[in-house]
Protein backbone atom coordinates (compact mmCIF):
# COMPACT_ATOMS: atom_id res chain seq x y z
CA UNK A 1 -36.38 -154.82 89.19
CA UNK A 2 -35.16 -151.56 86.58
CA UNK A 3 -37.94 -153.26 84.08
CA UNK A 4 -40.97 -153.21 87.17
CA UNK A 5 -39.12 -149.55 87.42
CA UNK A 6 -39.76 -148.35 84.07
CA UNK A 7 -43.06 -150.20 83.27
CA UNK A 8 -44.76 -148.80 86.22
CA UNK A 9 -43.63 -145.12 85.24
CA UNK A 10 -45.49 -146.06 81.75
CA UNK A 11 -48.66 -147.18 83.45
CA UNK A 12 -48.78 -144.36 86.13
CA UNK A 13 -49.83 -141.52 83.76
CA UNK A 14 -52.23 -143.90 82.42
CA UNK A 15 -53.88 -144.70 85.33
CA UNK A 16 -53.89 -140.58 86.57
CA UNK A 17 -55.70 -139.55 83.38
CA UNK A 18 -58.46 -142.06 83.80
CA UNK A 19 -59.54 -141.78 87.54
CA UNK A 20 -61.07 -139.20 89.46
CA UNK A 21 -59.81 -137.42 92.49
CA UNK A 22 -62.75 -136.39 94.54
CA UNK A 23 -62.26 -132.74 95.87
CA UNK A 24 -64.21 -131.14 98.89
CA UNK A 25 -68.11 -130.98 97.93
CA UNK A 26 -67.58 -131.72 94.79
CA UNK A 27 -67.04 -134.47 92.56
CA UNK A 28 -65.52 -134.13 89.34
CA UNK A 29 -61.96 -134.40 87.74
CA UNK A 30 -58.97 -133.15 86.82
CA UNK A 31 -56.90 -133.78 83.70
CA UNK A 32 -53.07 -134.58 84.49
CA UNK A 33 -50.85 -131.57 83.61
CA UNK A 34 -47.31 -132.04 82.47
CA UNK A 35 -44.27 -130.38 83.42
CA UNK A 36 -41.99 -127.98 82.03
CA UNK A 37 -39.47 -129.51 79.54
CA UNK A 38 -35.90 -130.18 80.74
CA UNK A 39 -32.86 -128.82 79.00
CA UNK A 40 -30.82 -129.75 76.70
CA UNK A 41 -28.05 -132.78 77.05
CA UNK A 42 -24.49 -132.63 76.40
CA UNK A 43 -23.25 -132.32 72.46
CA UNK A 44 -22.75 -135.77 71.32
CA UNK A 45 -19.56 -136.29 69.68
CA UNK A 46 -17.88 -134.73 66.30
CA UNK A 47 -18.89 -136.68 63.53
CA UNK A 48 -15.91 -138.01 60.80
CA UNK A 49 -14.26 -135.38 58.80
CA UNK A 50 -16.28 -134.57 55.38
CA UNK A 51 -14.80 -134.51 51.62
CA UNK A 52 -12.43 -131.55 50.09
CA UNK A 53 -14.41 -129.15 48.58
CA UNK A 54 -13.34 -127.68 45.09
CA UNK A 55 -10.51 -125.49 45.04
CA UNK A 56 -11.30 -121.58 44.40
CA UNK A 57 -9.91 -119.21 41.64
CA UNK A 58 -6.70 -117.79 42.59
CA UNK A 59 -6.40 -114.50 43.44
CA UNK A 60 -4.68 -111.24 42.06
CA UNK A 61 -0.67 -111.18 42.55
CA UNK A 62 0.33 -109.64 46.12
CA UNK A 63 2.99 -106.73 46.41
CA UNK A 64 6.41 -107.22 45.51
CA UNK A 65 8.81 -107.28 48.75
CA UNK A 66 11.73 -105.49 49.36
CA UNK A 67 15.06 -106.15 47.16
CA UNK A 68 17.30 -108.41 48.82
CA UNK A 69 20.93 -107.70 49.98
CA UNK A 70 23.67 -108.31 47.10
CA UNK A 71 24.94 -111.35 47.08
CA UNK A 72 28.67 -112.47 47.35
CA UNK A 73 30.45 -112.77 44.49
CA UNK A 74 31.20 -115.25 42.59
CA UNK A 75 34.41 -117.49 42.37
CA UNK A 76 36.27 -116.78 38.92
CA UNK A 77 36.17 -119.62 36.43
CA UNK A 78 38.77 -121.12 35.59
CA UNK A 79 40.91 -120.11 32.48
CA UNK A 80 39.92 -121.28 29.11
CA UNK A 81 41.89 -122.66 26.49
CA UNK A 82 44.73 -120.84 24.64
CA UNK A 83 43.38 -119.87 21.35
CA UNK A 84 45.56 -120.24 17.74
CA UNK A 85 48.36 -117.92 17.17
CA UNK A 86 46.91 -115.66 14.54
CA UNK A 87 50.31 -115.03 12.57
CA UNK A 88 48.78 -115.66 9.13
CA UNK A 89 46.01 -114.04 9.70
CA UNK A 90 47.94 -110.66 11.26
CA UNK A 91 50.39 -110.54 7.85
CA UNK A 92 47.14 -111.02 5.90
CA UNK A 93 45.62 -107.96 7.23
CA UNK A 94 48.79 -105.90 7.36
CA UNK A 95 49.22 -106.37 3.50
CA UNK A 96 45.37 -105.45 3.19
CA UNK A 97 46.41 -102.20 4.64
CA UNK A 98 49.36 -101.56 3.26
CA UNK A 99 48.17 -101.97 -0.18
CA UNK A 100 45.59 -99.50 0.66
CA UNK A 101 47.31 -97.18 1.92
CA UNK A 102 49.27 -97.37 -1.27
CA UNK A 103 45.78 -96.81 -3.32
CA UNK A 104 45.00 -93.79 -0.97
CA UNK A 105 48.54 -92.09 -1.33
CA UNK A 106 47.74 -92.52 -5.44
CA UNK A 107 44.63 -90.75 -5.14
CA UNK A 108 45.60 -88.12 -3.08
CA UNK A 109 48.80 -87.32 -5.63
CA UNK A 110 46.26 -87.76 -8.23
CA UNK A 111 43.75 -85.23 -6.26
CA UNK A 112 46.54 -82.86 -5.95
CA UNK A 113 47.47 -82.54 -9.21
CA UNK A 114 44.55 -82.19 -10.49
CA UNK A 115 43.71 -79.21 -7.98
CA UNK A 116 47.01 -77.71 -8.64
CA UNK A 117 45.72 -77.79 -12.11
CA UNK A 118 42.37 -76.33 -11.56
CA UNK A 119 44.23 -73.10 -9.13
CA UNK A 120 46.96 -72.63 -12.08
CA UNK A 121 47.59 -69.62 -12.26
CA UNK A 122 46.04 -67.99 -9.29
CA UNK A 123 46.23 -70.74 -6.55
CA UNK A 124 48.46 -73.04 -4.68
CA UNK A 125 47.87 -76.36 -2.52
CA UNK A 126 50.22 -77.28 0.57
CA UNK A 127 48.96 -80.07 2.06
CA UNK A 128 45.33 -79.73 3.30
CA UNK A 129 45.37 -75.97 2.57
CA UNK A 130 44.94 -74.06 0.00
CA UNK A 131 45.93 -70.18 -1.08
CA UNK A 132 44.27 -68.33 -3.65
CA UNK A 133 43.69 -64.67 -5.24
CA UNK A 134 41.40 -63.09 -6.94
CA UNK A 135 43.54 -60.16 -8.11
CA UNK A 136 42.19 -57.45 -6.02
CA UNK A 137 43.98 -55.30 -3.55
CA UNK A 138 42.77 -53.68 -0.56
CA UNK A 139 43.64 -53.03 3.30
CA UNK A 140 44.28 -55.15 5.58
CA UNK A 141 41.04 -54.88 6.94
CA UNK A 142 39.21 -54.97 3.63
CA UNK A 143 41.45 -58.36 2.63
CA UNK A 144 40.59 -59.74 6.10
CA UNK A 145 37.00 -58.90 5.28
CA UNK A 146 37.35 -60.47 1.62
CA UNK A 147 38.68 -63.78 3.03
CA UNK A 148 36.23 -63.90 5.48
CA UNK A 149 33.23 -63.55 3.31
CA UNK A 150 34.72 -66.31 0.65
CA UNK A 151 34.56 -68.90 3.00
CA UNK A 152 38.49 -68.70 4.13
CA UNK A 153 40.93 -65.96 5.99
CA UNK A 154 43.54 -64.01 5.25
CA UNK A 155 46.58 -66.27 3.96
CA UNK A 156 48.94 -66.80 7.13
CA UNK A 157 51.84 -69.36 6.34
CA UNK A 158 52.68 -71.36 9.63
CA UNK A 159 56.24 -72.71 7.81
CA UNK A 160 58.60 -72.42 5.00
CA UNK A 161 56.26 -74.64 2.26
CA UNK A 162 53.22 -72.63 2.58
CA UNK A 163 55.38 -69.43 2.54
CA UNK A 164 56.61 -70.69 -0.78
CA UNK A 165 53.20 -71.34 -2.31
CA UNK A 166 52.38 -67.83 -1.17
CA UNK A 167 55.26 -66.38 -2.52
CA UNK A 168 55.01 -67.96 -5.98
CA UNK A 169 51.26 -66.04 -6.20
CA UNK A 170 53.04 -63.10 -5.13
CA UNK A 171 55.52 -63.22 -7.86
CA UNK A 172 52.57 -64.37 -10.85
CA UNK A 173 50.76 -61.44 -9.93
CA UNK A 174 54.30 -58.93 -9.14
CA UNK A 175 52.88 -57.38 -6.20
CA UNK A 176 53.17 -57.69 -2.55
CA UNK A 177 50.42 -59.24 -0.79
CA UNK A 178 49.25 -58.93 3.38
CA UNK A 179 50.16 -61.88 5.21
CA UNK A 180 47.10 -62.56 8.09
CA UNK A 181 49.25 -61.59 11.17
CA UNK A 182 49.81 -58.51 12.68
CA UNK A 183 51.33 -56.74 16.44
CA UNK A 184 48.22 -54.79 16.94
CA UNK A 185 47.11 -55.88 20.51
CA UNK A 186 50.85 -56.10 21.78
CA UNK A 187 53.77 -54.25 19.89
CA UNK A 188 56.25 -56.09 18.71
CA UNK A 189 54.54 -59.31 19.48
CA UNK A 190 53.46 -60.57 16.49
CA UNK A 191 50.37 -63.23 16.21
CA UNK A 192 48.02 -65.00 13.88
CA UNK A 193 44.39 -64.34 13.40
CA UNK A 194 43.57 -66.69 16.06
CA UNK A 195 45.43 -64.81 18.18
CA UNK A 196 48.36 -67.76 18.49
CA UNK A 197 51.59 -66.59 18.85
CA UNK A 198 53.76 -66.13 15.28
CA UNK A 199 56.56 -68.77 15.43
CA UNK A 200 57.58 -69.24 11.77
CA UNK A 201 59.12 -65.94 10.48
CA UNK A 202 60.95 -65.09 7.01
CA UNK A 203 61.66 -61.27 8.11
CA UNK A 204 63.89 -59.20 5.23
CA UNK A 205 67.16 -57.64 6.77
CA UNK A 206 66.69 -55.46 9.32
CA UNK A 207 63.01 -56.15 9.80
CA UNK A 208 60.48 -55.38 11.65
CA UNK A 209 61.97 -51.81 12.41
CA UNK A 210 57.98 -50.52 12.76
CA UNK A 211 59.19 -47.72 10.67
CA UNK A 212 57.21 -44.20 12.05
CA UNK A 213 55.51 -46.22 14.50
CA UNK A 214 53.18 -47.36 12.46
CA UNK A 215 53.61 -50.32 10.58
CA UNK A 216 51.11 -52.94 12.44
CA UNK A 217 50.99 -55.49 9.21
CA UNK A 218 53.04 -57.84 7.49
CA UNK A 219 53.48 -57.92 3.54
CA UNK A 220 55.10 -60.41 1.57
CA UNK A 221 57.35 -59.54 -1.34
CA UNK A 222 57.84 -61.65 -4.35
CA UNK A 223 60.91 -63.34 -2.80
CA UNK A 224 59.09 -64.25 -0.17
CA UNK A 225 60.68 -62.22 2.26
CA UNK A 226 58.64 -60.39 5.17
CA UNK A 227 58.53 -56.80 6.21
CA UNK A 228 56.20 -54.85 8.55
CA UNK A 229 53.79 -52.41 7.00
CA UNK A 230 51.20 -49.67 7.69
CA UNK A 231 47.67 -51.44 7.58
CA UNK A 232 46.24 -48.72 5.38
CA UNK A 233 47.76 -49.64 2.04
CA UNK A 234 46.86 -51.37 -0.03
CA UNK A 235 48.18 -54.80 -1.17
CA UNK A 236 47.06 -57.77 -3.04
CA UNK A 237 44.77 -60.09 -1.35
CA UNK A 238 45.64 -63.69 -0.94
CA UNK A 239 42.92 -66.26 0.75
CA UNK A 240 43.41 -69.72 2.53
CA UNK A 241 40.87 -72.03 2.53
């Protein structure tokens, strides 16, 4: 019955566009005229999933992120092995340095005499320092100045061997000689050029007596002994350098 159904739909159009359909007065015909077009059916169903494509060129880096917390720290290791008792090794090294310090002690004594050699007979070495003259005289000021402009400063023992080497120019050149210390700033408070405070003395009897008030400076005799002098005379000038 659906096939009679479906053939005569076929036919019917057929049979329209080849007769006639009389109209009043008139006969002649009229072509069949379709209608409009009906819409569109439902999507069909997605078809199977295609092939990966190729895989693009990576792009540029992002931004770094923000540091992390600190972590905890770590558990301590455990405790290596005892290393070899370096005995030989230590009494090696301390006979290196003993020997050398032998070698350095003979070329210091060797240094010295030769500079005591080379000062002979207007210079003396104590040490690190040394005290020298040039045979002229003049205030304190003008030795202070002379010092100064040698490279040194006025000769100022600190204790008894420098005192000595002083003294032993002193009696070369027989004259007395300004020692660089004075009671200027503070009477009766003797200090150095650096303004430190005088502890090593070798005062003469009955000195300092700052005889007519004025005797601000120190002069050393040829016996070594001290005694406090006027800063205007003048005295042999002794340098340490």
């Amino acid at each position: 019955m659906g096939f009679l159904w479906t053939f005569g739909f076929l036919i019917l159009p057929a049979a329209f566009s080849q007769s006639t359909i009389p109209t009043a007065g008139k006969d002649n015909t009229c072509p069949f005229i379709l209608g409009m077009p009906g819409s569109n059916g439902l999507p069909g169903p997605a078809g199977e999933k295609g092939d990966q494509g190729p895989q693009g060129i990576q792009g540029p880096p992002g931004k770094a992120g923000p540091q992390g917390d600190k972590g905890d720290r770590g558990l301590v290791g455990e405790r290596g092995p005892k290393g070899d008792h370096g005995a030989r090794e230590l009494q090696q090294l301390e006979s290196e340095v003993a020997r050398l310090k032998e070698q350095v002690e003979a070329l210091r004594n060797a240094m010295l005499r030769n500079q005591n050699a080379h000062l002979f007979p207007n210079g003396r070495s104590v040490g690190e320092k040394l005290f020298k003259t040039d045979g002229s005289q003049g205030s304190f000021e003008a030795a202070k100045a002379t010092c100064f402009q040698a490279g040194g400063l006025l000769a100022s023992p600190r204790y008894s061997a420098e005192n000595a080497a002083i003294q032993q120019i002193v009696a070369r050149h027989n004259k007395a000689a300004y020692l660089g210390m004075n009671d200027l700033q503070s009477e009766g408070t003797f200090a150095h050029l650096d303004g430190n405070e005088v502890n090593y003395t070798n005062w003469a009897s009955e000195e300092p007596n700052n005889a007519g008030g004025k005797e601000d400076c120190i002069e050393i005799f040829q016996d070594g002994k001290w005694n406090d002098k006027s800063c205007t005379e003048r005295r042999l000038i002794v340098c340490e350098f």
